[in-house]
C-alpha atoms as a PDB file:
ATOM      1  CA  UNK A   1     108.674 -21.166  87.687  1.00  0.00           C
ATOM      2  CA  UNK A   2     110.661 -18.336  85.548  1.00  0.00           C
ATOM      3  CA  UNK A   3     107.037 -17.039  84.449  1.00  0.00           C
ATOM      4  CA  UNK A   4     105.853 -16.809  88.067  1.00  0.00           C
ATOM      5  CA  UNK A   5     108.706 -14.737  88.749  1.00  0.00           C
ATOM      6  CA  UNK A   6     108.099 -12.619  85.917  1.00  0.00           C
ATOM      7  CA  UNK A   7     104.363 -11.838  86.774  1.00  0.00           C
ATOM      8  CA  UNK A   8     105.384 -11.481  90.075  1.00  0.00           C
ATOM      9  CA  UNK A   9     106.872  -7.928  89.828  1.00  0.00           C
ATOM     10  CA  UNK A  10     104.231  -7.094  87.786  1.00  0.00           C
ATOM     11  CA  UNK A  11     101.158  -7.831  89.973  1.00  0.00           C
ATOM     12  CA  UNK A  12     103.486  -5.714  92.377  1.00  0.00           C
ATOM     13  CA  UNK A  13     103.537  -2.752  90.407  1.00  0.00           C
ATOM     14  CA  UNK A  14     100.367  -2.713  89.328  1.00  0.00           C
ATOM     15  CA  UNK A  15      98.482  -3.258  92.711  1.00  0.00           C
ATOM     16  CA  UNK A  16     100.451  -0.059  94.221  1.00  0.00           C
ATOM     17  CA  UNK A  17      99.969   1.899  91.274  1.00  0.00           C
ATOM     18  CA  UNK A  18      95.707   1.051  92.070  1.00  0.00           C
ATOM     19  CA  UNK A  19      96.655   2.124  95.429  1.00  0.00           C
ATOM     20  CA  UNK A  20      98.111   5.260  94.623  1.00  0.00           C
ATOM     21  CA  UNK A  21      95.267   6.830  92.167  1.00  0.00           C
ATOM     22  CA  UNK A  22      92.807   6.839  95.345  1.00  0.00           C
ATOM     23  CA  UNK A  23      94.958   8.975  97.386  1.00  0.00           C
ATOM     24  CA  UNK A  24      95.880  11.341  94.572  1.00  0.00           C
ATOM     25  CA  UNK A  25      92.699  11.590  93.440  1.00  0.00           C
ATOM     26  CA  UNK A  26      91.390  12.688  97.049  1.00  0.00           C
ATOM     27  CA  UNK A  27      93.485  15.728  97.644  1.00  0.00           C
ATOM     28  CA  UNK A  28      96.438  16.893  98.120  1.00  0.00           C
ATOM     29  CA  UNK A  29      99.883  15.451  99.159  1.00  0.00           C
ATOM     30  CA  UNK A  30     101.534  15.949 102.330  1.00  0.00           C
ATOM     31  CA  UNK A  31     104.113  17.762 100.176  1.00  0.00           C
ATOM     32  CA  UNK A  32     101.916  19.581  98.169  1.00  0.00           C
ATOM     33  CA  UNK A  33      99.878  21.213 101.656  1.00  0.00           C
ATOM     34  CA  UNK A  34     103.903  21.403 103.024  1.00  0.00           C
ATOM     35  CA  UNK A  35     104.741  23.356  99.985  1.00  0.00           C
ATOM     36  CA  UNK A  36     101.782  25.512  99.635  1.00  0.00           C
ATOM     37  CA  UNK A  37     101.921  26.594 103.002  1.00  0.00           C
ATOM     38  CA  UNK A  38     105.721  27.727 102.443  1.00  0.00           C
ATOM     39  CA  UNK A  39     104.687  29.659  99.335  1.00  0.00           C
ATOM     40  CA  UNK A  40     101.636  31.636 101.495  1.00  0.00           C
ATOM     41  CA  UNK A  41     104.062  32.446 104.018  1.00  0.00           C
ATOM     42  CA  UNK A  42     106.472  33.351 101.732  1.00  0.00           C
ATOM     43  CA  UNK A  43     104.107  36.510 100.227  1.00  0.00           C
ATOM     44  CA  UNK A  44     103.176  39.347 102.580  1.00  0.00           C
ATOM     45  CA  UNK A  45      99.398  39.715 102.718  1.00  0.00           C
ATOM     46  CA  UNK A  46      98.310  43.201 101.078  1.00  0.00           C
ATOM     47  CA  UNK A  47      95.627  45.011 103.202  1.00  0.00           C
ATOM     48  CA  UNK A  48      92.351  46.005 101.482  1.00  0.00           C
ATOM     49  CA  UNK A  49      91.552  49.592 101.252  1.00  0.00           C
ATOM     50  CA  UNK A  50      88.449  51.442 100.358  1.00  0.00           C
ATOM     51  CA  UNK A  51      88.128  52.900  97.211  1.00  0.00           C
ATOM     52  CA  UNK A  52      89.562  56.790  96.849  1.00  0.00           C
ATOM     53  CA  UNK A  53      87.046  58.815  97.044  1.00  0.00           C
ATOM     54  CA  UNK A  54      86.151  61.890  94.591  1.00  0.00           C
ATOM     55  CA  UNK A  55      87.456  64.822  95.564  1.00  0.00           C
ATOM     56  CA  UNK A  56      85.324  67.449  95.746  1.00  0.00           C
ATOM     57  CA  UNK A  57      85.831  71.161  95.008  1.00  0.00           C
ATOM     58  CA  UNK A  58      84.203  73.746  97.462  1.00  0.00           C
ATOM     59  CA  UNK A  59      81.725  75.913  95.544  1.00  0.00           C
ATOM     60  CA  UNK A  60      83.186  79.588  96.317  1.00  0.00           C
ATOM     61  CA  UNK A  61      79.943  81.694  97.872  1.00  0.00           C
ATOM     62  CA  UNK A  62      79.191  84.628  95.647  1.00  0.00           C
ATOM     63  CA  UNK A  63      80.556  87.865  97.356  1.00  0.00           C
ATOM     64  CA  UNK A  64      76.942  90.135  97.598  1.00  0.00           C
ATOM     65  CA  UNK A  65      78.607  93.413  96.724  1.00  0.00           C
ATOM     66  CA  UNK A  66      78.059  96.138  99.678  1.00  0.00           C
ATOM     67  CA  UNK A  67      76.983  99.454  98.834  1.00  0.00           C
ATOM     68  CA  UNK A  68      79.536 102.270  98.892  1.00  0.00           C
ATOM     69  CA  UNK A  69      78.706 106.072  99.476  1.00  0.00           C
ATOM     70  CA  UNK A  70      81.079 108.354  97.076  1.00  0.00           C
ATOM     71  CA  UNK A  71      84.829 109.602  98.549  1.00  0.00           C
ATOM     72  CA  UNK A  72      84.476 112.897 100.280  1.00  0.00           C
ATOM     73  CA  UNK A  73      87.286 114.852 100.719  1.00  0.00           C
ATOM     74  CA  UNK A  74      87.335 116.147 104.876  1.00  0.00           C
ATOM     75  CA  UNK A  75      86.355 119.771 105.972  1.00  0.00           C
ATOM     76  CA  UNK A  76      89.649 119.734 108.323  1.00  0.00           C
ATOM     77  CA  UNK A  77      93.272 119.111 107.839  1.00  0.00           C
ATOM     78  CA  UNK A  78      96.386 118.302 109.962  1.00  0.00           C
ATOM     79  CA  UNK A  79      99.973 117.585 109.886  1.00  0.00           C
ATOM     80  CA  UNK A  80     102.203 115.587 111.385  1.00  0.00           C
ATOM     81  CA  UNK A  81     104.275 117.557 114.036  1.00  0.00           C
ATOM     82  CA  UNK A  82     102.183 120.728 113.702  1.00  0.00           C
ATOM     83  CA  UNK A  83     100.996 122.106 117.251  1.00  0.00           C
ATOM     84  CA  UNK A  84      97.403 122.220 117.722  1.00  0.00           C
ATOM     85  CA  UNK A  85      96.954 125.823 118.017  1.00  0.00           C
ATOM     86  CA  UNK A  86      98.251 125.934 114.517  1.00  0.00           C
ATOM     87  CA  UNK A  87      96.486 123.605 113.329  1.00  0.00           C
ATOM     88  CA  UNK A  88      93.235 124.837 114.030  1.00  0.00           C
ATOM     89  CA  UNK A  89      94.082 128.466 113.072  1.00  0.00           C
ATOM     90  CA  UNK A  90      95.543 127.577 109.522  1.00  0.00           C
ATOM     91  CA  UNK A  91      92.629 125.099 108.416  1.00  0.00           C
ATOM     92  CA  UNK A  92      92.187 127.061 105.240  1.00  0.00           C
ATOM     93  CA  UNK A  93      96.128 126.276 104.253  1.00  0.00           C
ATOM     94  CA  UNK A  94      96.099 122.455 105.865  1.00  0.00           C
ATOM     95  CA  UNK A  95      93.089 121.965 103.257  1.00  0.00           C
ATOM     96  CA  UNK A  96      94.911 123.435 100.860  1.00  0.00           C
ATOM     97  CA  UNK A  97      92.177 125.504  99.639  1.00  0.00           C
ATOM     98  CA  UNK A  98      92.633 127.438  96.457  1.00  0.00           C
ATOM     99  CA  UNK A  99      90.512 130.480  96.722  1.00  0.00           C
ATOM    100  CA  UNK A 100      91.782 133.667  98.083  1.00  0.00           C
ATOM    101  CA  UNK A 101      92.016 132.935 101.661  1.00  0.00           C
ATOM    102  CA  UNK A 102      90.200 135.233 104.203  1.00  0.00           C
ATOM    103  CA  UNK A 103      92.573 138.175 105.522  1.00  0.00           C
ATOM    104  CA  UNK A 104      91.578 137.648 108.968  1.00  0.00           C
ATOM    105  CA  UNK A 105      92.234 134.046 109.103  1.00  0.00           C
ATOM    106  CA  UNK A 106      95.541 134.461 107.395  1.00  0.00           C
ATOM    107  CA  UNK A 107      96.430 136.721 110.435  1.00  0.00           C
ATOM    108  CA  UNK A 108      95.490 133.849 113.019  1.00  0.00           C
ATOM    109  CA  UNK A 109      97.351 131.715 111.096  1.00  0.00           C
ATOM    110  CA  UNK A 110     100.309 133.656 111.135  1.00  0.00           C
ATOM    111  CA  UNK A 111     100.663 134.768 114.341  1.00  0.00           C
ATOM    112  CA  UNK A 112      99.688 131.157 115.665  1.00  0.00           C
ATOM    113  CA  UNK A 113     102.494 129.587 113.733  1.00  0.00           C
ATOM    114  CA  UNK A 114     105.180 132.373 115.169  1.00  0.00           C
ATOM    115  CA  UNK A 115     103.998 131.630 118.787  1.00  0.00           C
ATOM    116  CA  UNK A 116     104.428 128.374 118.297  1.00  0.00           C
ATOM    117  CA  UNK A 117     107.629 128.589 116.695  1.00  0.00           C
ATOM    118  CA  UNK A 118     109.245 129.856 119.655  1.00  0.00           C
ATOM    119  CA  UNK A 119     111.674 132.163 118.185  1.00  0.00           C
ATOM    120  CA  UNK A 120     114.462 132.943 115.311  1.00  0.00           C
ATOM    121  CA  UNK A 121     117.202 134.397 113.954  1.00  0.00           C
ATOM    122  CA  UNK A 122     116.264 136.987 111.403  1.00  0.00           C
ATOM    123  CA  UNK A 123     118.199 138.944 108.872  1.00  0.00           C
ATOM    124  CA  UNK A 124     116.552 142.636 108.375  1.00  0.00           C
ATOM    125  CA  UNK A 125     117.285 144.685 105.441  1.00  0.00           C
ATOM    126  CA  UNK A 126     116.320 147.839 104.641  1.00  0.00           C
ATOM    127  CA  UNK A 127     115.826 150.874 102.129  1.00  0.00           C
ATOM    128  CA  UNK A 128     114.623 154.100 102.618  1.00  0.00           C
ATOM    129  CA  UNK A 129     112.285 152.357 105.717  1.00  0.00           C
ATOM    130  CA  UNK A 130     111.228 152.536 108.944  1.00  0.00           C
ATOM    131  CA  UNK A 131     114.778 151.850 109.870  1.00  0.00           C
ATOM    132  CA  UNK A 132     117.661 153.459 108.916  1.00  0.00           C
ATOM    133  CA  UNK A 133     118.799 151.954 105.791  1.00  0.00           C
ATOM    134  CA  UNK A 134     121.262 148.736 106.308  1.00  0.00           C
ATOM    135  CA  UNK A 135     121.493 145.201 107.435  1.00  0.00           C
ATOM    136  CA  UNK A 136     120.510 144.129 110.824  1.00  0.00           C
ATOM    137  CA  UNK A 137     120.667 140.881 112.986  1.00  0.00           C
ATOM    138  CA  UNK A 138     117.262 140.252 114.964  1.00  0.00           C
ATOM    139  CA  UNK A 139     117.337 137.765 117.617  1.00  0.00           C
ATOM    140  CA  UNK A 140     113.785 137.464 118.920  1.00  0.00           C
ATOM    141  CA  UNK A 141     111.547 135.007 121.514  1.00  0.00           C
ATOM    142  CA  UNK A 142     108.068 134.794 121.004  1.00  0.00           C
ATOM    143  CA  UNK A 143     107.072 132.588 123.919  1.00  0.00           C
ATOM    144  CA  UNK A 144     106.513 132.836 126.863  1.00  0.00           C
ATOM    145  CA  UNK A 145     106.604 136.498 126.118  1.00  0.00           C
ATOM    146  CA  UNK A 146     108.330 138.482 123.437  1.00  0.00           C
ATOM    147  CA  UNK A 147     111.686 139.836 123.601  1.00  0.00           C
ATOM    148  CA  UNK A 148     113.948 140.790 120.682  1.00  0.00           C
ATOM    149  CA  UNK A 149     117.446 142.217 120.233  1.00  0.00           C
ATOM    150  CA  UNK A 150     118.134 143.858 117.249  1.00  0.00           C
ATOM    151  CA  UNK A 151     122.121 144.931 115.973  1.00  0.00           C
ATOM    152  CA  UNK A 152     123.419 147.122 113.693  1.00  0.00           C
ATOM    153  CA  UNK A 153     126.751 147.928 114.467  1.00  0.00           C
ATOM    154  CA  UNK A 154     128.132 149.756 111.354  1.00  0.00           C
ATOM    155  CA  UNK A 155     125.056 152.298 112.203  1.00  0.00           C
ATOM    156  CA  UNK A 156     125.755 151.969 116.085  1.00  0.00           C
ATOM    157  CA  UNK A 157     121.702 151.020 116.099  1.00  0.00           C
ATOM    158  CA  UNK A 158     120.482 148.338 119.048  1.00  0.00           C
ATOM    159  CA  UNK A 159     117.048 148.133 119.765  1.00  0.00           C
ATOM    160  CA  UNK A 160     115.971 146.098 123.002  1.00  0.00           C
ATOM    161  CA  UNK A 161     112.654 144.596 123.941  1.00  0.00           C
ATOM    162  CA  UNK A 162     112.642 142.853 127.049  1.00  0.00           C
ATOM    163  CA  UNK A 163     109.831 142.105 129.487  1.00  0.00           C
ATOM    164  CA  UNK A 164     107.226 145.205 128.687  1.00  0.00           C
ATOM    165  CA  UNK A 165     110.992 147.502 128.759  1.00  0.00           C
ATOM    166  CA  UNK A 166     111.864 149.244 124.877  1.00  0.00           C
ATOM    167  CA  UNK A 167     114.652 151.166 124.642  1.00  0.00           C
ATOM    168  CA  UNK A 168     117.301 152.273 122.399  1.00  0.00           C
ATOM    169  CA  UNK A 169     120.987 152.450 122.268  1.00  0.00           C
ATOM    170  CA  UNK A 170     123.417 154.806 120.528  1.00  0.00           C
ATOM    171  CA  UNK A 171     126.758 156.006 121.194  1.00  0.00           C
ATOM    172  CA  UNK A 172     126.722 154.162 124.584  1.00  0.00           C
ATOM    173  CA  UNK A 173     124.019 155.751 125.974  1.00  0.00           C
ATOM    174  CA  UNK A 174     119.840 154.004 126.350  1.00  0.00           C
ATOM    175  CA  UNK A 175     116.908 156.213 125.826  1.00  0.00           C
ATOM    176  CA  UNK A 176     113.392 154.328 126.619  1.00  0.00           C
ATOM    177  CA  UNK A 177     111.211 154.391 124.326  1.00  0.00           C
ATOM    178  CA  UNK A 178     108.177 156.455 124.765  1.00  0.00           C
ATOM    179  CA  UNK A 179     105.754 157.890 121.695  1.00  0.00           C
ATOM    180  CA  UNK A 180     105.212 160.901 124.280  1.00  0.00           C
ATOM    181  CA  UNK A 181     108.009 161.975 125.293  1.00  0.00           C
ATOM    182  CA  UNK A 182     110.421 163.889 125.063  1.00  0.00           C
ATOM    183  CA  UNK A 183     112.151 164.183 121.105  1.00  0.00           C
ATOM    184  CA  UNK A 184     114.440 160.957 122.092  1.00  0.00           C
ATOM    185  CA  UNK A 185     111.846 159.040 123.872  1.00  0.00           C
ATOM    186  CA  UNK A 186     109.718 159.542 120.862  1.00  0.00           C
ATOM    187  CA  UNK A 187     112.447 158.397 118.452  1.00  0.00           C
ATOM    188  CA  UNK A 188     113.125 155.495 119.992  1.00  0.00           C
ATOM    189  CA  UNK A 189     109.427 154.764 120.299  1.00  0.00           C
ATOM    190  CA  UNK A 190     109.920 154.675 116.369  1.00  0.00           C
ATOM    191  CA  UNK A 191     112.751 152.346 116.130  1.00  0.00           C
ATOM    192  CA  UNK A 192     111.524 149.800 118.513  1.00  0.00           C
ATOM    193  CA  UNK A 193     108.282 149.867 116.279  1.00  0.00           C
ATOM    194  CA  UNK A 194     110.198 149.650 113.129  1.00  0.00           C
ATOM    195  CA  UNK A 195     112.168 146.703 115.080  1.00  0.00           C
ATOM    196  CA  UNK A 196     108.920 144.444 115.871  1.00  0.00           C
ATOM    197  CA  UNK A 197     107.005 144.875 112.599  1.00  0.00           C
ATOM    198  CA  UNK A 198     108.626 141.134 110.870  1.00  0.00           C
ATOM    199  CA  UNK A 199     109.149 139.863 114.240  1.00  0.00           C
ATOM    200  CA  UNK A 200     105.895 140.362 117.170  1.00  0.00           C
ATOM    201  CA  UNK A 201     103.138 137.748 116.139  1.00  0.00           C
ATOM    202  CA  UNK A 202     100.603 140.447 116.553  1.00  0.00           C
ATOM    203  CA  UNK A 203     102.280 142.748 114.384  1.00  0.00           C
ATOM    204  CA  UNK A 204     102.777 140.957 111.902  1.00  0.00           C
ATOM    205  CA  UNK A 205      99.132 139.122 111.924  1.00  0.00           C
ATOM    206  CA  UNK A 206      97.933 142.398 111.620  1.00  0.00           C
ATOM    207  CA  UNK A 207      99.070 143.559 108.758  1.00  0.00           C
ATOM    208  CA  UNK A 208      98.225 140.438 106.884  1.00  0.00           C
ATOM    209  CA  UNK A 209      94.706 140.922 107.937  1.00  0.00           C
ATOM    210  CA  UNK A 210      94.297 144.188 106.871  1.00  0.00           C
ATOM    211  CA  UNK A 211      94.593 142.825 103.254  1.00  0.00           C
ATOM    212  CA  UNK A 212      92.512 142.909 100.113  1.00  0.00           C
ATOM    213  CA  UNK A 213      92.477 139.489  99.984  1.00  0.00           C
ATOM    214  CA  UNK A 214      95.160 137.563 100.572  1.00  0.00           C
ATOM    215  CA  UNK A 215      96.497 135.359  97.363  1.00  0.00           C
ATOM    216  CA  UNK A 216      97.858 131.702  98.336  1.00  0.00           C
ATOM    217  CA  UNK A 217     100.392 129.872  96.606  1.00  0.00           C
ATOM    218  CA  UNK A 218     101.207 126.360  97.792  1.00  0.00           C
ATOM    219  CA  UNK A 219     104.356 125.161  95.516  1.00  0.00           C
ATOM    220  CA  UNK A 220     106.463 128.685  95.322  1.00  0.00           C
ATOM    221  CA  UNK A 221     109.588 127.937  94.385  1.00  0.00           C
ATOM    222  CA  UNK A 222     112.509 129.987  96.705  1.00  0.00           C
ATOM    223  CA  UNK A 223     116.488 129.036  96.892  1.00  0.00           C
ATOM    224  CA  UNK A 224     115.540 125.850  95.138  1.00  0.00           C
ATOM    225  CA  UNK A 225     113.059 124.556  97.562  1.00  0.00           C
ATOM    226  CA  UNK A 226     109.092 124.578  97.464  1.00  0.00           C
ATOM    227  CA  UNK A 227     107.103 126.958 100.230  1.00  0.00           C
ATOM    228  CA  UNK A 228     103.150 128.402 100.974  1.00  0.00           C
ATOM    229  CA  UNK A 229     103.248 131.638  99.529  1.00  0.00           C
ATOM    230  CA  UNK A 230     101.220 134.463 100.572  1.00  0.00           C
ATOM    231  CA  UNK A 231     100.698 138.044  99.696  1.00  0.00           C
ATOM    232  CA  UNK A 232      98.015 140.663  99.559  1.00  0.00           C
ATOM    233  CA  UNK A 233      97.774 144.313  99.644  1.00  0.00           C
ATOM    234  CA  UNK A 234      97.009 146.224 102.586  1.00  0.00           C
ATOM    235  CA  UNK A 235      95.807 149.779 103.472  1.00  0.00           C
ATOM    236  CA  UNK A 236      95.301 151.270 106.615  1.00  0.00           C
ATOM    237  CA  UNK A 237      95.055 154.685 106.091  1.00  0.00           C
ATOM    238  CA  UNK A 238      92.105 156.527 107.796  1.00  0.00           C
ATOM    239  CA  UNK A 239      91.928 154.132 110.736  1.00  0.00           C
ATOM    240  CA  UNK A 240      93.651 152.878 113.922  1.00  0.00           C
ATOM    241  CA  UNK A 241      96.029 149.392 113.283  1.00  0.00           C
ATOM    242  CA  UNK A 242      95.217 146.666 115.156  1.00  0.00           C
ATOM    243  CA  UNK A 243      98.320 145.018 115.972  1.00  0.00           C
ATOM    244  CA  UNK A 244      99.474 146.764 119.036  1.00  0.00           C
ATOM    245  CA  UNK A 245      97.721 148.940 121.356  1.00  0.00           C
ATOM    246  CA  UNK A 246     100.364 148.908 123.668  1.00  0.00           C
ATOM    247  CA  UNK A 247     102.830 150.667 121.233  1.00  0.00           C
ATOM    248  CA  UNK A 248     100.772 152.399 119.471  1.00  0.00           C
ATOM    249  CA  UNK A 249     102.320 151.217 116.039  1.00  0.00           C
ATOM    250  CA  UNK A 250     100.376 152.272 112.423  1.00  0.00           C
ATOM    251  CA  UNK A 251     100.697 149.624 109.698  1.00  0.00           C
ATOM    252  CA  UNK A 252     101.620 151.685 106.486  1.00  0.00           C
ATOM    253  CA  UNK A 253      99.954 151.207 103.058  1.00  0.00           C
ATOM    254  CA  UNK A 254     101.415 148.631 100.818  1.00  0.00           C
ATOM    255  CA  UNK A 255     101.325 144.911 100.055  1.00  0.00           C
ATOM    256  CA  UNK A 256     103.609 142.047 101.220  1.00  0.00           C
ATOM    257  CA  UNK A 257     104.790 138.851 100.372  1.00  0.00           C
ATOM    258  CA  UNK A 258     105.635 135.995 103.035  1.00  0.00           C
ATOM    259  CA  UNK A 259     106.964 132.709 102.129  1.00  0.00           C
ATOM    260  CA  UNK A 260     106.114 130.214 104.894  1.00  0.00           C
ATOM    261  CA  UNK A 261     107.645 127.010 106.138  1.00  0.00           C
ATOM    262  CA  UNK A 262     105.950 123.556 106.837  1.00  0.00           C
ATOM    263  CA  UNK A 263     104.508 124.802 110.102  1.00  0.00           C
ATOM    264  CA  UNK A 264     103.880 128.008 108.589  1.00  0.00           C
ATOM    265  CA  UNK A 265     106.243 129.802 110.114  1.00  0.00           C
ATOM    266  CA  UNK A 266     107.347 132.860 107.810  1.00  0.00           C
ATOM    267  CA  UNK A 267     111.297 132.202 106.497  1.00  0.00           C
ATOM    268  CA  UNK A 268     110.761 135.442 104.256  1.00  0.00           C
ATOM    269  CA  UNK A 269     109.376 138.624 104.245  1.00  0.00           C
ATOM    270  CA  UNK A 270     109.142 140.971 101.431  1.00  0.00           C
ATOM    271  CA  UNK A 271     107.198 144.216 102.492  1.00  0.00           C
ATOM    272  CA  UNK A 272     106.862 147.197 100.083  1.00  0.00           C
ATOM    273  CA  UNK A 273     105.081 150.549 100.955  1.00  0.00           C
ATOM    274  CA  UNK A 274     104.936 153.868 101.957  1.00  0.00           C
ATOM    275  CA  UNK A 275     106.223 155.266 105.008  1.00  0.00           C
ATOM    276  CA  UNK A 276     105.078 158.790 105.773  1.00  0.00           C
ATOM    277  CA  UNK A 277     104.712 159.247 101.909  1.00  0.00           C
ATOM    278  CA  UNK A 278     107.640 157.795 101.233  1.00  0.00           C
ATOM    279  CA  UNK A 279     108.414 154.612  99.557  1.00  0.00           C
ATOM    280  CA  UNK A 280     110.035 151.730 101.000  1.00  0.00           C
ATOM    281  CA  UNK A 281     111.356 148.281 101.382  1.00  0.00           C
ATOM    282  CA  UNK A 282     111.991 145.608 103.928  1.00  0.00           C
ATOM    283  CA  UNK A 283     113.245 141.770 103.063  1.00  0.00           C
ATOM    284  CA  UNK A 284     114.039 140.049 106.426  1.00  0.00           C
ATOM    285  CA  UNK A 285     114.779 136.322 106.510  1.00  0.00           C
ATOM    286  CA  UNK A 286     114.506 134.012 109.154  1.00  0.00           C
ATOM    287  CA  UNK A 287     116.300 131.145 110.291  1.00  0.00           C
ATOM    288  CA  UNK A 288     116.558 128.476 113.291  1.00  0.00           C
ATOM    289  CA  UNK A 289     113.069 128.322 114.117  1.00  0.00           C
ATOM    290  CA  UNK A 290     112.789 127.183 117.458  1.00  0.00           C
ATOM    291  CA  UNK A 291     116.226 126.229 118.662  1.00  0.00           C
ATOM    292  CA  UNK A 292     117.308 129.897 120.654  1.00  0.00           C
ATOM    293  CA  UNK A 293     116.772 130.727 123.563  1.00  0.00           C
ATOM    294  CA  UNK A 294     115.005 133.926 124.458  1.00  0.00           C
ATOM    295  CA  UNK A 295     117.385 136.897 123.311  1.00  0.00           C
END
């Protein structure tokens, strides 16, 4: 009986261990599939991607090269601010040409820079001239027509131009100017043309185109600025001047310097020559260009 009871326990043991090698054998456990199952939803599922793709470099296109024609500098100039009329009577300065410019241009330049400037202040001086010899004031309009007043008092010499009227005052009385007339007409007739020679566009133009040629400068130093110079010599001996037919005024022989503003506009005048065989000199300088009204 004890042996029985002995083998007993055995037989047990051994008949569920047979039984358990099947199931193992077969596949997993019910806690093995519960566990697995916990561990795949315990790791987040990483997508699939493609593969990076080579990156590719764009092939820059050859630039064809274009043909070019050489740089030419232009046959015309302008500047900034400059009236037209100006402008297209002072080409030969605007291009800055370097040759001796033509008289006659030079004269349309001139005179179309002083219509176009409107007007100025001058400051006339004088030896042994067309004027008595001293420092006057000249107030003159060029546009819309030209009118000047020129002062000396220390001589007692005014000279007025207004609207086609010249006349001349001394000693409180006026004596109209008139080349052929009586002594005092005729004398004023002189000082009224003495008083418009650095002042009247066409005066002035004239004589500058009456030179032999006309020299240009574009960088002249004066008062420690930069200006266009221009001078030339000028002889009009032997024929009638064309300035001013009205007047009647000669241009004497000489030469003459003018030192001209950015528009052209003539801030000095140097003029040296002879005056009925006499010799002479006249520096007038002008100032406010455009900003008076007419005198």
């Amino acid at each position: 009986m004890e042996s029985r009871a002995i083998a007993s326990p055995g037989l047990a043991l051994a008949l569920a261990a047979a039984l358990l090698l099947p199931l193992s054998a077969c596949g997993p456990t019910a806690d093995q599939l519960r566990a697995r199952e916990e561990s795949a939803s315990a790791t987040p599922l990483q997508p699939r991607t493609a593969a990076p793709r080579p990156t590719e470099t764009p092939v820059p296109t050859p630039v064809q090269p274009t043909p070019t024609t050489p740089a030419r500098v232009g046959v015309t100039g302008s500047q900034a601010g400059m009236p037209a009329p100006v402008q297209d009577a002072c080409q030969w300065l605007l291009r800055r040409d370097t040759a001796p410019m033509p008289a006659a241009e030079a004269g349309e330049c001139i005179s179309a820079a002083m219509a176009a400037g409107g007007g100025a202040v001058q400051t006339l001086e004088t030896e042994t001239s067309w004027l008595p010899a001293g420092t006057y004031t000249v107030a003159f309009a060029t546009t819309p027509e030209f009118a000047l007043e020129l002062n000396n008092e220390e001589l007692d010499v005014h000279v007025s131009i207004r609207e086609g009227r010249r006349e001349l005052r001394q000693a409180g009385s006026a004596v109209s100017a008139n080349p052929d007339g009586t002594a005092e007409e005729a004398y004023a007739a002189v000082m009224a043309n003495a008083a418009e020679l650095t002042v009247r566009p066409e005066r002035l133009a004239g004589m500058v185109a009456s030179a032999r040629p006309v020299e240009v400068a574009y960088a002249a130093p004066l008062d420690g600025a930069l200006f266009t110079r221009i001078s030339g010599s000028f002889d009009t001996a032997g024929r009638e001047a064309p300035p001013d037919p009205a007047s009647g005024a000669e241009i004497p022989a000489g030469s003459f310097t003018l030192f001209l503003d950015d528009y052209y506009r003539p801030v000095r005048i140097e003029i040296l020559g002879l005056n009925q065989g006499i010799s002479s000199r006249i520096t007038a300088v002008n100032s406010q260009w455009g900003t008076l009204p007419a005198p």
